[in-house]
N, C-alpha and C. Protein backbone atom coordinates (compact mmCIF):
# COMPACT_ATOMS: atom_id res chain seq x y z
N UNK A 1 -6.84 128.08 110.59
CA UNK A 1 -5.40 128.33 110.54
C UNK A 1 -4.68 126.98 110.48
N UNK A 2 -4.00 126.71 109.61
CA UNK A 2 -3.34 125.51 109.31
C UNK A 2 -1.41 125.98 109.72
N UNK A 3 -1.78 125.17 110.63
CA UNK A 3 -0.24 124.91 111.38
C UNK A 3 0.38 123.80 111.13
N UNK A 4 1.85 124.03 111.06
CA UNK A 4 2.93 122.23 111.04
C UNK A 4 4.07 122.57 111.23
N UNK A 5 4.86 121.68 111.40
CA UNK A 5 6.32 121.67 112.02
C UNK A 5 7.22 121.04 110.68
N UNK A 6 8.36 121.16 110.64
CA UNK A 6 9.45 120.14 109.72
C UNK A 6 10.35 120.01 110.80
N UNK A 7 10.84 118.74 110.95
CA UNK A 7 12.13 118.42 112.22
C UNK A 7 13.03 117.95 110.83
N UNK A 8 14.01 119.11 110.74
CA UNK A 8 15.98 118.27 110.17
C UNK A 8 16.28 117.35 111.07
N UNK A 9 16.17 116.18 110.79
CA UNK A 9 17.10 115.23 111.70
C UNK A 9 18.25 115.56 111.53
N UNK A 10 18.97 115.80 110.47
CA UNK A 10 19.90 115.99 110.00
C UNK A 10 21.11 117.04 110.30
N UNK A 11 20.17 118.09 110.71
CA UNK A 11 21.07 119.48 110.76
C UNK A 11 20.40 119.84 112.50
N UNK A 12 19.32 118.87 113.14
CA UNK A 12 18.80 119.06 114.26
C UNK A 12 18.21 120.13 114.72
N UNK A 13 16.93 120.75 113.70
CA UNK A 13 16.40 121.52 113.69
C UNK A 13 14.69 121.29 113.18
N UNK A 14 14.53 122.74 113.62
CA UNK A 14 13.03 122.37 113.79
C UNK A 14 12.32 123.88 113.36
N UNK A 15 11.54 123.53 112.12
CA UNK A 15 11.09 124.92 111.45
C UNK A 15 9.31 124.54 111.62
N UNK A 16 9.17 126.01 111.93
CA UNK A 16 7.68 126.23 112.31
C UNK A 16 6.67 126.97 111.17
N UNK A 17 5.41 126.69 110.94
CA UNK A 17 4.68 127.35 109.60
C UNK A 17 3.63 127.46 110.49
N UNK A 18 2.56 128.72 109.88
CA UNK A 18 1.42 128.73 109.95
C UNK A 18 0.97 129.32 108.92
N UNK A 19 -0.51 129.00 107.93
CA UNK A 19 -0.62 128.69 106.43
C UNK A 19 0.44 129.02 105.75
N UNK A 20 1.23 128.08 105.49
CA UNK A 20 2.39 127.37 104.71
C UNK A 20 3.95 128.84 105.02
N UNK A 21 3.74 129.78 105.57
CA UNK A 21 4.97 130.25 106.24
C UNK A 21 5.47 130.04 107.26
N UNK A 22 6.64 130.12 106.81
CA UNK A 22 7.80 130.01 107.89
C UNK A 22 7.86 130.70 108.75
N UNK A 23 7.57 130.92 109.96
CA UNK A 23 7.26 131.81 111.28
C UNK A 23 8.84 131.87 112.23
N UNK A 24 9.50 130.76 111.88
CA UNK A 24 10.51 130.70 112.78
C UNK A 24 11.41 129.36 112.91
N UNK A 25 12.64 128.85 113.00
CA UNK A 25 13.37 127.85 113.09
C UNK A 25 14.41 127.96 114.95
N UNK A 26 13.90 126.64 115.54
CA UNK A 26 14.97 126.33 116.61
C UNK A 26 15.80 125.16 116.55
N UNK A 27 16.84 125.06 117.35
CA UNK A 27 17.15 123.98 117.81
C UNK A 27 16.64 122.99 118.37
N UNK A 28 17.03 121.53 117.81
CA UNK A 28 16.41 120.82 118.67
C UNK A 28 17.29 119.83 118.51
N UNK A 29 16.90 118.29 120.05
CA UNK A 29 17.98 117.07 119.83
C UNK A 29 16.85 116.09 119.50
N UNK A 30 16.90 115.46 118.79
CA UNK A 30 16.05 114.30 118.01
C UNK A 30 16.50 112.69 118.92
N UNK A 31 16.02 111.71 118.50
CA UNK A 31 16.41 110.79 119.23
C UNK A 31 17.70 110.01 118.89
N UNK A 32 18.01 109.45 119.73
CA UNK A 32 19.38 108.81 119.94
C UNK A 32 19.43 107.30 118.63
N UNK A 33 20.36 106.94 118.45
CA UNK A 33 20.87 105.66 117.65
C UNK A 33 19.84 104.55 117.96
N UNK A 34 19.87 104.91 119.15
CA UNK A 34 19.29 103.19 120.08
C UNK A 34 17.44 103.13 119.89
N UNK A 35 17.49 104.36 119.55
CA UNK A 35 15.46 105.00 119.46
C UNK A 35 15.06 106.36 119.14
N UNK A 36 16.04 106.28 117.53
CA UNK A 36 16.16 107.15 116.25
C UNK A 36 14.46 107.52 116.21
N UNK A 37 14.30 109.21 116.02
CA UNK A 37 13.31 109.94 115.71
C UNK A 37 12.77 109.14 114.32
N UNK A 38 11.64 109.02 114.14
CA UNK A 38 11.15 108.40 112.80
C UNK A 38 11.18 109.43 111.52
N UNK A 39 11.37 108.90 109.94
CA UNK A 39 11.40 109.96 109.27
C UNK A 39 9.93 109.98 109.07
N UNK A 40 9.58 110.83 108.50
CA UNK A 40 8.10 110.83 107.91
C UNK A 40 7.09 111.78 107.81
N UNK A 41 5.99 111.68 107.80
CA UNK A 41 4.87 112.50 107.48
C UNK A 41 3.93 112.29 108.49
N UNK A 42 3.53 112.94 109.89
CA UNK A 42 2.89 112.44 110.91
C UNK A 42 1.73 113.50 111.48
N UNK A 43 0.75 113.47 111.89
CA UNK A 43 -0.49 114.49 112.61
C UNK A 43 -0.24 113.94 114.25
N UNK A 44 -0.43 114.88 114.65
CA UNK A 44 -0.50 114.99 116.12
C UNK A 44 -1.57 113.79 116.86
N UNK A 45 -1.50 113.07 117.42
CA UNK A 45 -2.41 112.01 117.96
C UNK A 45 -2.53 112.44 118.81
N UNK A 46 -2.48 113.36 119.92
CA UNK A 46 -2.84 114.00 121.44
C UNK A 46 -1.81 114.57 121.86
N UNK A 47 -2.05 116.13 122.68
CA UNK A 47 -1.75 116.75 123.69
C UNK A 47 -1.57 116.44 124.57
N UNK A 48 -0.46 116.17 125.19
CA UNK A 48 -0.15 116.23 126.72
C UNK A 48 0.24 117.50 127.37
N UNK A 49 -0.27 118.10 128.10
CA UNK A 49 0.34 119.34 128.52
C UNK A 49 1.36 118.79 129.53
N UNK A 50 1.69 118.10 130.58
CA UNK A 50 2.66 117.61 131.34
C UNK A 50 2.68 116.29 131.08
N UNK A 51 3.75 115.63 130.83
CA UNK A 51 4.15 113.99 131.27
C UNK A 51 5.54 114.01 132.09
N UNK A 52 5.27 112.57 132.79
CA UNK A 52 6.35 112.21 133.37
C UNK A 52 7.11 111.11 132.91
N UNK A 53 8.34 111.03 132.38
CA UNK A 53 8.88 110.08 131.28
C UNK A 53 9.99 109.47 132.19
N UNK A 54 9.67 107.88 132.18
CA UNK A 54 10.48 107.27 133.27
C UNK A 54 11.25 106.00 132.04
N UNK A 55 12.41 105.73 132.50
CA UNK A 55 13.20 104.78 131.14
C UNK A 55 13.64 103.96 132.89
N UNK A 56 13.53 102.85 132.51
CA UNK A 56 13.87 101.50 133.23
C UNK A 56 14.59 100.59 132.74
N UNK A 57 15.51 100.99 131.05
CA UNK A 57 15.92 99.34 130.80
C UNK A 57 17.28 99.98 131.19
N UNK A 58 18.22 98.67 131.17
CA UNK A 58 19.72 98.86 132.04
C UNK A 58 20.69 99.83 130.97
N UNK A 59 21.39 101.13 131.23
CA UNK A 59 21.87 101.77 131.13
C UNK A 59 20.64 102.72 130.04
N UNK A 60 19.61 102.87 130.17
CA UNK A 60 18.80 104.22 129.85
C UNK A 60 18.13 104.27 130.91
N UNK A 61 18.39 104.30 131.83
CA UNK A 61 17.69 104.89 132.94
C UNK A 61 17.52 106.62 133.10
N UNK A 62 16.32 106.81 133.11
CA UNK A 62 15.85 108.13 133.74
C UNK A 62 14.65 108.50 134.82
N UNK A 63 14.18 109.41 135.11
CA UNK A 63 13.10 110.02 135.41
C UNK A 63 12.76 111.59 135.53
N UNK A 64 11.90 111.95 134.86
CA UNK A 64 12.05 113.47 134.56
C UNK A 64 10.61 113.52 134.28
N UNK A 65 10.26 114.34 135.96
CA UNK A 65 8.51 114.61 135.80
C UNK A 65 8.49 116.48 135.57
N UNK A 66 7.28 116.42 135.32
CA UNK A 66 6.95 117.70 135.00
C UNK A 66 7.68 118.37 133.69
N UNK A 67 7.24 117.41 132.44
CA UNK A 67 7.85 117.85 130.96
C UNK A 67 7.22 118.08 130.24
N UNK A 68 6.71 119.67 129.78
CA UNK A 68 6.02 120.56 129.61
C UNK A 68 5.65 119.95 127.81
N UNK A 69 4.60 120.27 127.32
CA UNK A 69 4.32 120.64 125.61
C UNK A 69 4.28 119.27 125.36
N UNK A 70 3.97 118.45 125.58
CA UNK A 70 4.44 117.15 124.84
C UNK A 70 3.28 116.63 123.90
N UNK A 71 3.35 116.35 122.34
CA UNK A 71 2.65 116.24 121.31
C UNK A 71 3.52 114.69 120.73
N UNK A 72 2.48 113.97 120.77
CA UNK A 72 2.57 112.37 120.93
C UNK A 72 2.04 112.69 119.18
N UNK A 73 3.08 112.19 117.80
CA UNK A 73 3.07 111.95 116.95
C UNK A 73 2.98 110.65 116.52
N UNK A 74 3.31 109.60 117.00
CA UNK A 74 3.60 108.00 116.53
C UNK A 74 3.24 107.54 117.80
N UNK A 75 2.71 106.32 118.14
CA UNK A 75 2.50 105.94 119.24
C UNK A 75 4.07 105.53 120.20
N UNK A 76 3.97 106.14 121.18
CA UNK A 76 4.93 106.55 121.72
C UNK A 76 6.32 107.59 121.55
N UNK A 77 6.21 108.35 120.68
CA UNK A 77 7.48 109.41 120.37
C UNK A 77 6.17 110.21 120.14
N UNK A 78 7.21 111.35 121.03
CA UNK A 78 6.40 112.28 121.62
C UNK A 78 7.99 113.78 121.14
N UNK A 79 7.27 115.37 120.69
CA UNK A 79 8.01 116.37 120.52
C UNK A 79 7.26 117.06 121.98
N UNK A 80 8.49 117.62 122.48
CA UNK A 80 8.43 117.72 123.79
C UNK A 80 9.71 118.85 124.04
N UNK A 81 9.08 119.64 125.22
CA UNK A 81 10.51 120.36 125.72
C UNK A 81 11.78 119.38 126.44
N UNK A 82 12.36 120.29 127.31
CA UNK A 82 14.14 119.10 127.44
C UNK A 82 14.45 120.16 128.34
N UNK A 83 14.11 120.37 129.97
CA UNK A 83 14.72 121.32 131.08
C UNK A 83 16.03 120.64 131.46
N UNK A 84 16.27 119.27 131.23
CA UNK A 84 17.65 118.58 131.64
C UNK A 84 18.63 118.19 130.96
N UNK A 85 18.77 119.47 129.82
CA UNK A 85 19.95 119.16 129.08
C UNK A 85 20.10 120.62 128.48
N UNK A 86 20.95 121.08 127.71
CA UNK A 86 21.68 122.29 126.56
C UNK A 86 22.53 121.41 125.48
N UNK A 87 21.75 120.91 124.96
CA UNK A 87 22.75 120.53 123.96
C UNK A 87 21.77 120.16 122.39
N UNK A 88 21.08 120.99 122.64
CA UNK A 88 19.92 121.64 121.14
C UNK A 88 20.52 121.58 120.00
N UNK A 89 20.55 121.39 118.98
CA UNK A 89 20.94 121.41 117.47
C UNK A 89 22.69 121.11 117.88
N UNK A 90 22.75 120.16 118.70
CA UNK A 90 24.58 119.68 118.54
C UNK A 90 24.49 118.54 118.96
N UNK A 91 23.47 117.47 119.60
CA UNK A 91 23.53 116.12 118.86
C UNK A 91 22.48 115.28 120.02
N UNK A 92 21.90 114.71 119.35
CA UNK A 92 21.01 113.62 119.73
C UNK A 92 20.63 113.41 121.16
N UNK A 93 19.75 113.26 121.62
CA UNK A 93 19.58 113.34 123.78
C UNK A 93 18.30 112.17 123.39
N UNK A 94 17.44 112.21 123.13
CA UNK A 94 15.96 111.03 123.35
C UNK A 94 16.35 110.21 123.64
């Protein structure tokens, strides 16, 4: 079974296939100005079923453990769920 994703940066969405149909489209927020989602053509490099994603430089500070699905495409950007926000297909959160 051949599965893949398309992310709209654009329109901030995210369409799902399995052998080459379209199964379904959600919302999603892509990354911010400062550490823009990459465009491109990418395979999954590892499963994380939980990470804990901690930001330390001065004014991106976070910490947010227990963040479910996370599929590490590029070394370091990771598609991942988002329990600490609502703001899906209306603009940028990473």
């Amino acid at each position: 079974v051949e599965r893949h994703v398309e992310v709209d940066l654009t329109h901030q969405q995210l369409h799902y296939f399995m052998n080459n149909v379209e199964l379904g489209v959600m919302s999603v927020s892509t990354g911010l100005p400062s550490k823009p989602t990459p465009p491109g053509e990418f395979s999954v490099l590892r499963k994380v079923p939980v990470k804990h994603y901690i930001g330390r430089e001065p004014g991106d500070e976070y910490d947010l453990p227990n963040v479910k699905w996370n599929l590490e495409f590029k070394r370091g950007y990771y598609l991942h769920s988002a329990y600490w926000h609502n703001q899906f297909g209306i603009r940028s959160m990473s």
